[in-house]
C-alpha atoms as a PDB file:
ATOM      1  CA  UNK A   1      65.467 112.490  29.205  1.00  0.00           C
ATOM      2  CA  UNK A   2      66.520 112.643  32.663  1.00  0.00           C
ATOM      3  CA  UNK A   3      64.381 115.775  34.206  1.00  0.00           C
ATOM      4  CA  UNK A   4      62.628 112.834  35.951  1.00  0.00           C
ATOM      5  CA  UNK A   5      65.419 110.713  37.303  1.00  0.00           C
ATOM      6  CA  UNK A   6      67.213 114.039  38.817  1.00  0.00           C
ATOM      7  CA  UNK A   7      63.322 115.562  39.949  1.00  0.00           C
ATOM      8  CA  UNK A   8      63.510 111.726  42.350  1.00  0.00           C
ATOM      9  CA  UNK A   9      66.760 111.473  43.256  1.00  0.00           C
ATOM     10  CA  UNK A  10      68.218 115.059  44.514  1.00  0.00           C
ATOM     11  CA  UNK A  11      65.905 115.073  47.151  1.00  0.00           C
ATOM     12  CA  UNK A  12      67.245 111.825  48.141  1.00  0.00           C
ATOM     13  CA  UNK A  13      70.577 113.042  47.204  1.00  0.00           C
ATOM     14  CA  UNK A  14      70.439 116.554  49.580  1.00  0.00           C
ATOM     15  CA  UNK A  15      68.917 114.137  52.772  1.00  0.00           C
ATOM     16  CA  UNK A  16      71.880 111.607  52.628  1.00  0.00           C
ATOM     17  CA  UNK A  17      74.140 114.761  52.374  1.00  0.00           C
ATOM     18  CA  UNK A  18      72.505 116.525  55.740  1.00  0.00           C
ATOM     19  CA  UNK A  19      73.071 113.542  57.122  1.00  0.00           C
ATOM     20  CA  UNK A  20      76.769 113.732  56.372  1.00  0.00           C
ATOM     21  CA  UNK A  21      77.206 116.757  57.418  1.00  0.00           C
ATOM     22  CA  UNK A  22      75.299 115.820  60.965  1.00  0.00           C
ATOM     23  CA  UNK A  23      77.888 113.383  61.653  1.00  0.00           C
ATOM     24  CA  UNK A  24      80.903 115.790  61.041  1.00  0.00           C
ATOM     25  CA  UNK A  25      81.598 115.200  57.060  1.00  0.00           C
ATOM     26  CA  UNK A  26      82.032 117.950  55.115  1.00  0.00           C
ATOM     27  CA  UNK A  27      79.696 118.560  53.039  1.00  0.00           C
ATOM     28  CA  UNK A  28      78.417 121.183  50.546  1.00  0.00           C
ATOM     29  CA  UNK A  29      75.067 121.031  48.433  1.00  0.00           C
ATOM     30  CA  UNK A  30      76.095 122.571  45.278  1.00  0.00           C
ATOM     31  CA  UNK A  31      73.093 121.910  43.770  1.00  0.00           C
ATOM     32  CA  UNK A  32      72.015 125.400  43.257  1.00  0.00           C
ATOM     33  CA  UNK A  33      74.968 126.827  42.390  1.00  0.00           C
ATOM     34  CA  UNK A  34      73.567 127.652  39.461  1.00  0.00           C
ATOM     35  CA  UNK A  35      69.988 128.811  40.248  1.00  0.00           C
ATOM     36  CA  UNK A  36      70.099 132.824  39.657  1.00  0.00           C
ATOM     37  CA  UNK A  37      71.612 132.274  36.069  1.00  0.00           C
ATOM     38  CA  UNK A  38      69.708 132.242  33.305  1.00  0.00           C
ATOM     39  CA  UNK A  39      71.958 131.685  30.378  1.00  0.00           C
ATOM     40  CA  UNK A  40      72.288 127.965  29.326  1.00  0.00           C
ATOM     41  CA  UNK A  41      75.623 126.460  31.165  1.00  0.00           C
ATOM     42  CA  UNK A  42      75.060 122.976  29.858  1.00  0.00           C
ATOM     43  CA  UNK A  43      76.511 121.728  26.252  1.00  0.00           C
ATOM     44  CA  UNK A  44      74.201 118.660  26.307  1.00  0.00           C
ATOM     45  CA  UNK A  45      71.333 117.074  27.058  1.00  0.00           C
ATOM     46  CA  UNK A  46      72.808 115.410  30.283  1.00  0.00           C
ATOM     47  CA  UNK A  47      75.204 116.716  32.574  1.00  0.00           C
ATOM     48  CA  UNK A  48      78.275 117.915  30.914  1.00  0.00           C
ATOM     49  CA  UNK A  49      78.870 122.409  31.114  1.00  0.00           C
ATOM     50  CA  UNK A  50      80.433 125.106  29.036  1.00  0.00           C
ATOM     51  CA  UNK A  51      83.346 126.698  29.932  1.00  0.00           C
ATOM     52  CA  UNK A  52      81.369 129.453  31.585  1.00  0.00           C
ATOM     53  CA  UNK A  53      79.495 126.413  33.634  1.00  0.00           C
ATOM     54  CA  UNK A  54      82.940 124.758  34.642  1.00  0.00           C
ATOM     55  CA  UNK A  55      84.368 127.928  35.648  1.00  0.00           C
ATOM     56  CA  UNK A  56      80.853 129.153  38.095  1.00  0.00           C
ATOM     57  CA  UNK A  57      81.251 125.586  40.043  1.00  0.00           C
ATOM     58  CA  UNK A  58      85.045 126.356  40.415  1.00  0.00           C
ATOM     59  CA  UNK A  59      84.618 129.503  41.692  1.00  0.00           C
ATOM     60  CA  UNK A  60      82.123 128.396  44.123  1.00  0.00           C
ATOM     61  CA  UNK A  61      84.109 125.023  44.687  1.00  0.00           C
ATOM     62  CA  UNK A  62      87.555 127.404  45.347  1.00  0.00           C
ATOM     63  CA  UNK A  63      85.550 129.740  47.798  1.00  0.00           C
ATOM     64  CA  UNK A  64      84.333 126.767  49.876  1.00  0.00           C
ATOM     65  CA  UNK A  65      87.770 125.563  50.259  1.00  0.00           C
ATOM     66  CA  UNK A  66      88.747 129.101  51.617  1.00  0.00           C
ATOM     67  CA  UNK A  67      85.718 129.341  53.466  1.00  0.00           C
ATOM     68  CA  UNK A  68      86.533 125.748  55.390  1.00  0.00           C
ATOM     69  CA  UNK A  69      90.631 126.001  55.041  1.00  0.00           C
ATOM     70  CA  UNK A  70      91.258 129.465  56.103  1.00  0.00           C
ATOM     71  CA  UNK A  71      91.983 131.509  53.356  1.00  0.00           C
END
């Protein structure tokens, strides 16, 4: 029930983000964190993952923060 919503309002979403990042905020789209994997990650019909899910973002989440923090 919300394909639609999300289809309008990442776009939106990933502009206002560039334009973070142009003026020095860090940013990171994470939007397609998830794009190579075809197994379902999500436990509903909205927006909440499995523990497999949870654990992909926090991998990519904890190699951002070495990435940007020096690890």
């Amino acid at each position: 029930p919300y394909k639609e919503w999300v289809e309008r309002g990442y776009p939106i979403l990933r502009q206002r983000g560039e334009s973070l990042r142009s003026i020095g905020v860090r940013f990171h789209d994470l939007t397609m964190t998830f794009a190579d994997i075809e197994d379902p990650l999500y436990v509903d019909d909205c927006c909440h993952l499995s523990q497999r899910g949870y654990s992909l973002l926090g991998q990519t989440i904890g190699r951002i923060i070495g990435e940007e923090f020096g690890n």
